[in-house]
C-alpha atoms as a PDB file:
ATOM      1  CA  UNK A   1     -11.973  13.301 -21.653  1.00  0.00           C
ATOM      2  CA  UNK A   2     -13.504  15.551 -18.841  1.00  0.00           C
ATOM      3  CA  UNK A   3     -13.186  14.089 -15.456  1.00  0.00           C
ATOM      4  CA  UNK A   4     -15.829  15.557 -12.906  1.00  0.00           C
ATOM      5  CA  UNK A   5     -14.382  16.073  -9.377  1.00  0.00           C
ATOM      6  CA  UNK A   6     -15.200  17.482  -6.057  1.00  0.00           C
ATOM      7  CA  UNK A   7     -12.095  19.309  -5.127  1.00  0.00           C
ATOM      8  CA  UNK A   8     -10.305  21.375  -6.447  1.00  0.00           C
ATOM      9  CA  UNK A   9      -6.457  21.174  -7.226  1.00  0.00           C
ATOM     10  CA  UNK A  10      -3.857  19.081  -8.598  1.00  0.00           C
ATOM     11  CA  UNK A  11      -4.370  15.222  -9.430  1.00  0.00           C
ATOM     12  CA  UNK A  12      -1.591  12.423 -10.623  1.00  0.00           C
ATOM     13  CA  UNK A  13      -2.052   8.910 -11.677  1.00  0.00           C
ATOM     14  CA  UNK A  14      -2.282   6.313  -9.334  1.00  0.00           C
ATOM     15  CA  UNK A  15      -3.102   3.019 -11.008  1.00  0.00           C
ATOM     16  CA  UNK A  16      -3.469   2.901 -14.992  1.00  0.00           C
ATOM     17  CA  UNK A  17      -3.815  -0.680 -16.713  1.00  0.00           C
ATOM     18  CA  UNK A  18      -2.492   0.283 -19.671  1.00  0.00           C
ATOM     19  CA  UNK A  19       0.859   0.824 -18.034  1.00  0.00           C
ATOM     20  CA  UNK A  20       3.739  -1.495 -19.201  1.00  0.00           C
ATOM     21  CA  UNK A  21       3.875  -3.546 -16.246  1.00  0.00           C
ATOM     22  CA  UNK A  22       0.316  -4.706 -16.520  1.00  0.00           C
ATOM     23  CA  UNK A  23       1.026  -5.623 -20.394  1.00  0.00           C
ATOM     24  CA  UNK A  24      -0.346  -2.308 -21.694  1.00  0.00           C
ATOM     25  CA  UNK A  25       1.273   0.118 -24.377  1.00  0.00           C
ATOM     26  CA  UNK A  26       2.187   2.911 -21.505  1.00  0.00           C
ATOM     27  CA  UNK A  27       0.506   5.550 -23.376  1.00  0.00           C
ATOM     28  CA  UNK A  28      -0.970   7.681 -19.938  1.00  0.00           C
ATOM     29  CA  UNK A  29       1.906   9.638 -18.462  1.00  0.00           C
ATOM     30  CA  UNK A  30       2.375   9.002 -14.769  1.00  0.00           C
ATOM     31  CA  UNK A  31       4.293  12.250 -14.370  1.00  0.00           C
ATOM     32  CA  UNK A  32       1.626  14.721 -15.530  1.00  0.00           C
ATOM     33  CA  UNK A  33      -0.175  16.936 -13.092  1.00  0.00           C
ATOM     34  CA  UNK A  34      -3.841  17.453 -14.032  1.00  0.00           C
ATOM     35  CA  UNK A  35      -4.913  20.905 -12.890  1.00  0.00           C
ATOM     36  CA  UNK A  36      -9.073  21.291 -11.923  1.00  0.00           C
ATOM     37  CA  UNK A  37     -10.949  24.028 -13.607  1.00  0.00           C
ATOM     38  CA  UNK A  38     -14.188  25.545 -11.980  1.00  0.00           C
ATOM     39  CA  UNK A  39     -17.897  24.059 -13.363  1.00  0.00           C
ATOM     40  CA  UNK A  40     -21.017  25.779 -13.536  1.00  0.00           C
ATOM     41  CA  UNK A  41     -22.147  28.712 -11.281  1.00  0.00           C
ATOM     42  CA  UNK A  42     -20.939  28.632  -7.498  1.00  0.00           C
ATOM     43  CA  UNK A  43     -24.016  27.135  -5.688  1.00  0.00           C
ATOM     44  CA  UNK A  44     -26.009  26.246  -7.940  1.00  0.00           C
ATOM     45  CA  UNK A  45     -25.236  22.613  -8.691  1.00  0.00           C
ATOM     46  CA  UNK A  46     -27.712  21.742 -11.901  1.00  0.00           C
ATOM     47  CA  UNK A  47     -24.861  23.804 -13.468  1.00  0.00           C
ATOM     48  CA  UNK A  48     -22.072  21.694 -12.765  1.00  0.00           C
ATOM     49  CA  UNK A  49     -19.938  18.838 -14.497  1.00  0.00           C
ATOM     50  CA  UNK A  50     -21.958  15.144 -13.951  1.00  0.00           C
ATOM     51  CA  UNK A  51     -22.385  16.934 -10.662  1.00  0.00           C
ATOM     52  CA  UNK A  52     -19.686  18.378  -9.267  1.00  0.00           C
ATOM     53  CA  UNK A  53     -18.123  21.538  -9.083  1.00  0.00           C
ATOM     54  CA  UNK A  54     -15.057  21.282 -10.383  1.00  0.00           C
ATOM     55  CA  UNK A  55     -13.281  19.137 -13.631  1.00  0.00           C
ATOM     56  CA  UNK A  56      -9.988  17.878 -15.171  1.00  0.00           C
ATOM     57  CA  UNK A  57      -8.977  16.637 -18.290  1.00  0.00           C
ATOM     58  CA  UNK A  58      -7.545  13.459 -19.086  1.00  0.00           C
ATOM     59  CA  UNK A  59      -6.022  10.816 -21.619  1.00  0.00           C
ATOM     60  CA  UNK A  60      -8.076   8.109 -21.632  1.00  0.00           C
ATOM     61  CA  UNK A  61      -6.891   4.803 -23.709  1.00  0.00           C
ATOM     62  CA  UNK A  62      -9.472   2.694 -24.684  1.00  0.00           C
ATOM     63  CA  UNK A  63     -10.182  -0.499 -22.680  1.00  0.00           C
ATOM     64  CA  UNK A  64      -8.007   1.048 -19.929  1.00  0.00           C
ATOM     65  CA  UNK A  65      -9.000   1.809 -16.415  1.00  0.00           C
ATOM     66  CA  UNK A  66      -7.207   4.506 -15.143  1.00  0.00           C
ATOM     67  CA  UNK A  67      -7.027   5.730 -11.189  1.00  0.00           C
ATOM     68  CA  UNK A  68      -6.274   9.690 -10.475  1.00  0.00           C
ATOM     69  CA  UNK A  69      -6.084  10.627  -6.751  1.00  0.00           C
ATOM     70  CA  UNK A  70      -5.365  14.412  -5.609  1.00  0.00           C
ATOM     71  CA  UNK A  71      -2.122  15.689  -4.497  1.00  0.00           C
ATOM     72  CA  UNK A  72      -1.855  17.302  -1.495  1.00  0.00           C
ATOM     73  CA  UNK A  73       0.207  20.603  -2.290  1.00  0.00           C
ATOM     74  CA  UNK A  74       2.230  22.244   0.045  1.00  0.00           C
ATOM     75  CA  UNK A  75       4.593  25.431  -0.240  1.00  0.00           C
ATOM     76  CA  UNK A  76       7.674  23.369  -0.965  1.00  0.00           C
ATOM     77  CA  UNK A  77       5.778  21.584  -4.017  1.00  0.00           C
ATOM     78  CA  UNK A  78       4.600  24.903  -5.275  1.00  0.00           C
ATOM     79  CA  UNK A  79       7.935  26.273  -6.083  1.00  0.00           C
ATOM     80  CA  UNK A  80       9.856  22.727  -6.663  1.00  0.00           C
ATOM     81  CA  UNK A  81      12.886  21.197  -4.837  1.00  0.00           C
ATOM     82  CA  UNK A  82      15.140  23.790  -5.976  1.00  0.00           C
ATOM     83  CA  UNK A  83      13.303  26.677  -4.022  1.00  0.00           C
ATOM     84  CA  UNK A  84      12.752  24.766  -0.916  1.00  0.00           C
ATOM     85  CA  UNK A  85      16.088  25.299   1.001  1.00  0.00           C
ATOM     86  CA  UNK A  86      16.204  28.804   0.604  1.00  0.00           C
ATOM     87  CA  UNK A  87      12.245  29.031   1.983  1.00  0.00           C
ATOM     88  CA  UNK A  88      13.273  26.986   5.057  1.00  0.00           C
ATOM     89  CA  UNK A  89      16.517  27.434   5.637  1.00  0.00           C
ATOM     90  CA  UNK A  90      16.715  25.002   8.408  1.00  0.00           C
ATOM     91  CA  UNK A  91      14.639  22.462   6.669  1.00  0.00           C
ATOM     92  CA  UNK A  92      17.891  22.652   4.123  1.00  0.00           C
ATOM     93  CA  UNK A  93      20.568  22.469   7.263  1.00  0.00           C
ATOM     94  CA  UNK A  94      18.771  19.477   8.527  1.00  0.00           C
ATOM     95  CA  UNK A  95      18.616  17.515   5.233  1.00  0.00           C
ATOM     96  CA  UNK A  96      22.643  18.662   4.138  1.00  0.00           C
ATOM     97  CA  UNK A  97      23.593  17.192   7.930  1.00  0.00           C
ATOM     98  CA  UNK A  98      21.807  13.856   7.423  1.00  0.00           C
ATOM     99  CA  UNK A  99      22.890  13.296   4.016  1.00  0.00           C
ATOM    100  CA  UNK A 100      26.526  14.092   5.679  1.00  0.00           C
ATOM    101  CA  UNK A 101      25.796  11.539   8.384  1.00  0.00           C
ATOM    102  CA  UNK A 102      24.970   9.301   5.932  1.00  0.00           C
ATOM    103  CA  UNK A 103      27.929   9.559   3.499  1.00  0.00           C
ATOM    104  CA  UNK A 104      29.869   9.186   6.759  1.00  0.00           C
ATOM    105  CA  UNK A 105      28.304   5.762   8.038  1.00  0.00           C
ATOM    106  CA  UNK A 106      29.008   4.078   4.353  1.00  0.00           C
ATOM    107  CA  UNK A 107      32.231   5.140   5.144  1.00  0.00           C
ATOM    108  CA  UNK A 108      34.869   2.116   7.124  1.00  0.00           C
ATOM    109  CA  UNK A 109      34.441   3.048  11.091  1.00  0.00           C
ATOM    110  CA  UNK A 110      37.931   3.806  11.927  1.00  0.00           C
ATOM    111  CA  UNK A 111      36.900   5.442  15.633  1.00  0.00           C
ATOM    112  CA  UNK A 112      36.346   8.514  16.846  1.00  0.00           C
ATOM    113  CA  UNK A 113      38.783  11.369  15.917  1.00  0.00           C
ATOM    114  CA  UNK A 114      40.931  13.063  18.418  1.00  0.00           C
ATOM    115  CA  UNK A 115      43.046  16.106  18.405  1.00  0.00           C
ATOM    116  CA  UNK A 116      46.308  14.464  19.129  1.00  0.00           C
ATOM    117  CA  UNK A 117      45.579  12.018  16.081  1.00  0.00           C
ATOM    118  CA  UNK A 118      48.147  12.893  13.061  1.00  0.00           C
ATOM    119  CA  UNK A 119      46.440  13.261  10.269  1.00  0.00           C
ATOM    120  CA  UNK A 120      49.287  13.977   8.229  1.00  0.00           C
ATOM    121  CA  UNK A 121      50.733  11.432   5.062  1.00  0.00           C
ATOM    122  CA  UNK A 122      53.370   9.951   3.478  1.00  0.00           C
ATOM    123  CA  UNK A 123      54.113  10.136  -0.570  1.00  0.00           C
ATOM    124  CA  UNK A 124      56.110   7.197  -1.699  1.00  0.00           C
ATOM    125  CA  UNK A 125      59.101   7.606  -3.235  1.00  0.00           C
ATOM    126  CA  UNK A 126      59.441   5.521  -7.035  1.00  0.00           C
ATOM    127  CA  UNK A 127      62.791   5.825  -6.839  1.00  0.00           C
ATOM    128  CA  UNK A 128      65.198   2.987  -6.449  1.00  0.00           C
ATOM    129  CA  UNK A 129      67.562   3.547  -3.584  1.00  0.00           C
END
């Protein structure tokens, strides 16, 4: 189905009844983007879709109610997660620290570190002596 929509750009689902956890058959994908297309003639709004200048398509189950709401894009979700540290470099430092500090705290606290601690080890020896 055609959806009619104000603004343009990218919408998602955000509620669908037909989803599995409502008792549905999950049949409307929740990790589709639905791009608008342009209606009518700019300014002249007879020419438009039910009224409004821009449209998307959709699946539309029947006896479903489905909820789309618009994403709001940003440069980062333009070019995906993979892009993103090299765009923002320090965005990327920032993230690779916490998840550092974070891998740390699961970690046992055995204290601060010092630079007269030995951090050297032992290797057992199977042997029998």
């Amino acid at each position: 189905y055609k959806v009619g929509c104000d603004l343009p750009g990218k919408y998602r689902v955000a509620l669908d009844s037909d989803a599995w956890e409502f008792g549905g058959h999950g049949r409307v994908g929740h990790d589709v983007d639905h791009f608008t297309s342009p209606e009518g003639i700019p300014g002249v709004p007879e020419t438009n879709f039910n009224g409004r200048p821009n449209s998307f398509k959709v699946l539309s189950p029947p006896r479903t109610c489905v909820v789309y709401y618009k994403v709001e894009e940003d440069l980062d979700d333009s070019y995906g997660e993979d892009f993103a540290d090299i765009l923002d470099p320090v965005t990327g430092a920032v993230a690779l620290e916490e998840s550092l500090d974070e891998s740390v705290s699961n970690k046992k606290d055995v204290g601060p570190s010092t630079p007269d601690d030995d951090v050297g080890f032992e290797m057992g020896d199977d042997s029998d002596d």
